[in-house]
Protein backbone atom coordinates (compact mmCIF):
# COMPACT_ATOMS: atom_id res chain seq x y z
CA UNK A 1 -120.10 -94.31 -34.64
CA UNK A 2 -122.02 -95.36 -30.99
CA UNK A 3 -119.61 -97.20 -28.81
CA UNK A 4 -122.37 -99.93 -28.00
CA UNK A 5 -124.33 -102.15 -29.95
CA UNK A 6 -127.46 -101.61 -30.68
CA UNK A 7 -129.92 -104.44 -30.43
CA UNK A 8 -132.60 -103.57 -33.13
CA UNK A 9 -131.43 -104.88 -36.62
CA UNK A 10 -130.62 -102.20 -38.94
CA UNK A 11 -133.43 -100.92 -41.12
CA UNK A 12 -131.86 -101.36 -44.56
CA UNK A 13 -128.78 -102.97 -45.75
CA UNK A 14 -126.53 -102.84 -48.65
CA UNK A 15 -124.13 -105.41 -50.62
CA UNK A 16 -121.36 -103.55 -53.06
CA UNK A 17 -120.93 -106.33 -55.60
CA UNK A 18 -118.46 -105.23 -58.65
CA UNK A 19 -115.35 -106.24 -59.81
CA UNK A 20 -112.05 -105.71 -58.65
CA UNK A 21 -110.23 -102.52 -59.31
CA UNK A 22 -113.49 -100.81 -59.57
CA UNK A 23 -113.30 -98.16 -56.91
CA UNK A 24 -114.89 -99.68 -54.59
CA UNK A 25 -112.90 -99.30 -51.81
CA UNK A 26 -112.92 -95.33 -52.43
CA UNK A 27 -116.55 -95.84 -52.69
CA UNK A 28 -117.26 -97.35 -49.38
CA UNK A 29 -114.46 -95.28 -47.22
CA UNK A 30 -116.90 -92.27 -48.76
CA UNK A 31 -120.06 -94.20 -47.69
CA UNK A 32 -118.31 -95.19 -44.56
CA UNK A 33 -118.35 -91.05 -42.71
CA UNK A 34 -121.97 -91.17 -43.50
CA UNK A 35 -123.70 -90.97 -40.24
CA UNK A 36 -126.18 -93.46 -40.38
CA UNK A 37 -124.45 -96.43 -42.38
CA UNK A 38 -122.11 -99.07 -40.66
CA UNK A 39 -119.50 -100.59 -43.24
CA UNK A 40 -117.80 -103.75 -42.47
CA UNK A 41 -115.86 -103.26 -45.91
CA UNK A 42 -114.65 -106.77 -47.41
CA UNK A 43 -116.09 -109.91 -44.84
CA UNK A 44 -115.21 -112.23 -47.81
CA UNK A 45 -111.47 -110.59 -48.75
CA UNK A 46 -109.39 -113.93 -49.85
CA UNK A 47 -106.55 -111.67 -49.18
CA UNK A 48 -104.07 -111.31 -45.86
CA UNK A 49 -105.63 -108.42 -44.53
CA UNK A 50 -109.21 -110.33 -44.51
CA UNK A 51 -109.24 -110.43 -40.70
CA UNK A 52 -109.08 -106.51 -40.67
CA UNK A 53 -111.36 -106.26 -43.31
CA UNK A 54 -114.56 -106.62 -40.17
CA UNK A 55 -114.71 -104.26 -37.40
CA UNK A 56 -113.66 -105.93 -34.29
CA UNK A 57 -116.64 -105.01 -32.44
CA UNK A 58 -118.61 -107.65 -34.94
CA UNK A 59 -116.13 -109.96 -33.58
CA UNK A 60 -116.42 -109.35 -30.37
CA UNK A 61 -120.50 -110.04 -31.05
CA UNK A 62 -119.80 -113.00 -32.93
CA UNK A 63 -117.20 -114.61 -31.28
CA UNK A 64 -116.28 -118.28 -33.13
CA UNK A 65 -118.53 -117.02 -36.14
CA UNK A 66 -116.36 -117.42 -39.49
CA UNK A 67 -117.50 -117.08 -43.28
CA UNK A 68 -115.27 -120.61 -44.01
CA UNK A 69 -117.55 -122.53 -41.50
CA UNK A 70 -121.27 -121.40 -42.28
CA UNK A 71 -120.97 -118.78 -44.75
CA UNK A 72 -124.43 -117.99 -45.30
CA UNK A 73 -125.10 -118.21 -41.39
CA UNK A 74 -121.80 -115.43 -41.69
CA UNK A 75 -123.50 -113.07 -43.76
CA UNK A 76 -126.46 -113.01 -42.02
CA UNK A 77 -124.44 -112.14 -38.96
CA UNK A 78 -122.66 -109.13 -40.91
CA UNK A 79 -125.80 -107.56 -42.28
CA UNK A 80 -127.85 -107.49 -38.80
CA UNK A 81 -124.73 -106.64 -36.79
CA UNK A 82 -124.16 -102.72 -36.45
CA UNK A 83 -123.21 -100.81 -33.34
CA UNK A 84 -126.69 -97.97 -33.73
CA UNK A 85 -126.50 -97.12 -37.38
CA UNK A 86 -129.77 -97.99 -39.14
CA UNK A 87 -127.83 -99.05 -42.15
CA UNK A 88 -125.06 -101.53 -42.53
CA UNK A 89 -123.27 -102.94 -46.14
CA UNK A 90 -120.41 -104.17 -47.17
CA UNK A 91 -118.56 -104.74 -50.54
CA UNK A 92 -117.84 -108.30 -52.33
CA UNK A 93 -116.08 -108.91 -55.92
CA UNK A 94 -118.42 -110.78 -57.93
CA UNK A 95 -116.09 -113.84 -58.08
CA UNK A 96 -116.26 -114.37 -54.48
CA UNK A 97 -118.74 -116.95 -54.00
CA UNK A 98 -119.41 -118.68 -50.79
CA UNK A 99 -117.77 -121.78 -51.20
CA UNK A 100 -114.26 -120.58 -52.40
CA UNK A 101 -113.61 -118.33 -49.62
C-alpha cells in the first residue's frame, strides 16, 4: 500500500454485507493483498476491537469523524478515503444498521 494519501476518490467501491460467521473476514484479508483495493475491514464492528477494525491512516484523515455521531456522513468518509488504491470496501453484518452502532 502507498504511504500517502491520495487525493482523487477511488474509482469503485465495495460493501461486504452477509451475516456473521460467513467467512467474511477470510474473504476480505484475501481481497485485502490485492494491489489495487484498500480494505478498512469492519468500520461498524459493535465489538472491542472496533477501533482497530479502520486503518489509522483514515483516522489520521478524519480526525473527530465517528460512525456514532453522523453515521452516514462516516461512511461516506470510509468509502472515498484510501491511501492510492483505486478501490476501497469494507465488510458489514446485515444487522448492523446505522442507528444501533
Amino acid at each position: 500500500m502507498s504511504s500517502q494519501v491520495s487525493s482523487a476518490a477511488p474509482q469503485r467501491r465495495f460493501v461486504l454485507l452477509s451475516l456473521a460467521r460467513s467467512g467474511t473476514t477470510m474473504a476480505m484479508r484475501t481481497i485485502r493483498h490485492h494491489p489495487d483495493v484498500y480494505v478498512h475491514m469492519s468500520p461498524f464492528a459493535r465489538n472491542a476491537n472496533a477501533g482497530k477494525q479502520i486503518e489509522k491512516r483514515f483516522h489520521e484523515a478524519h480526525l473527530g469523524v465517528t460512525q456514532q455521531d453522523d453515521p452516514l456522513d462516516f461512511l461516506e468518509k470510509i468509502l472515498a478515503f484510501s491511501p492510492g488504491e483505486p478501490v476501497v470496501g469494507f465488510k458489514m453484518w446485515w444487522d448492523q444498521p446505522f442507528g444501533r452502532i
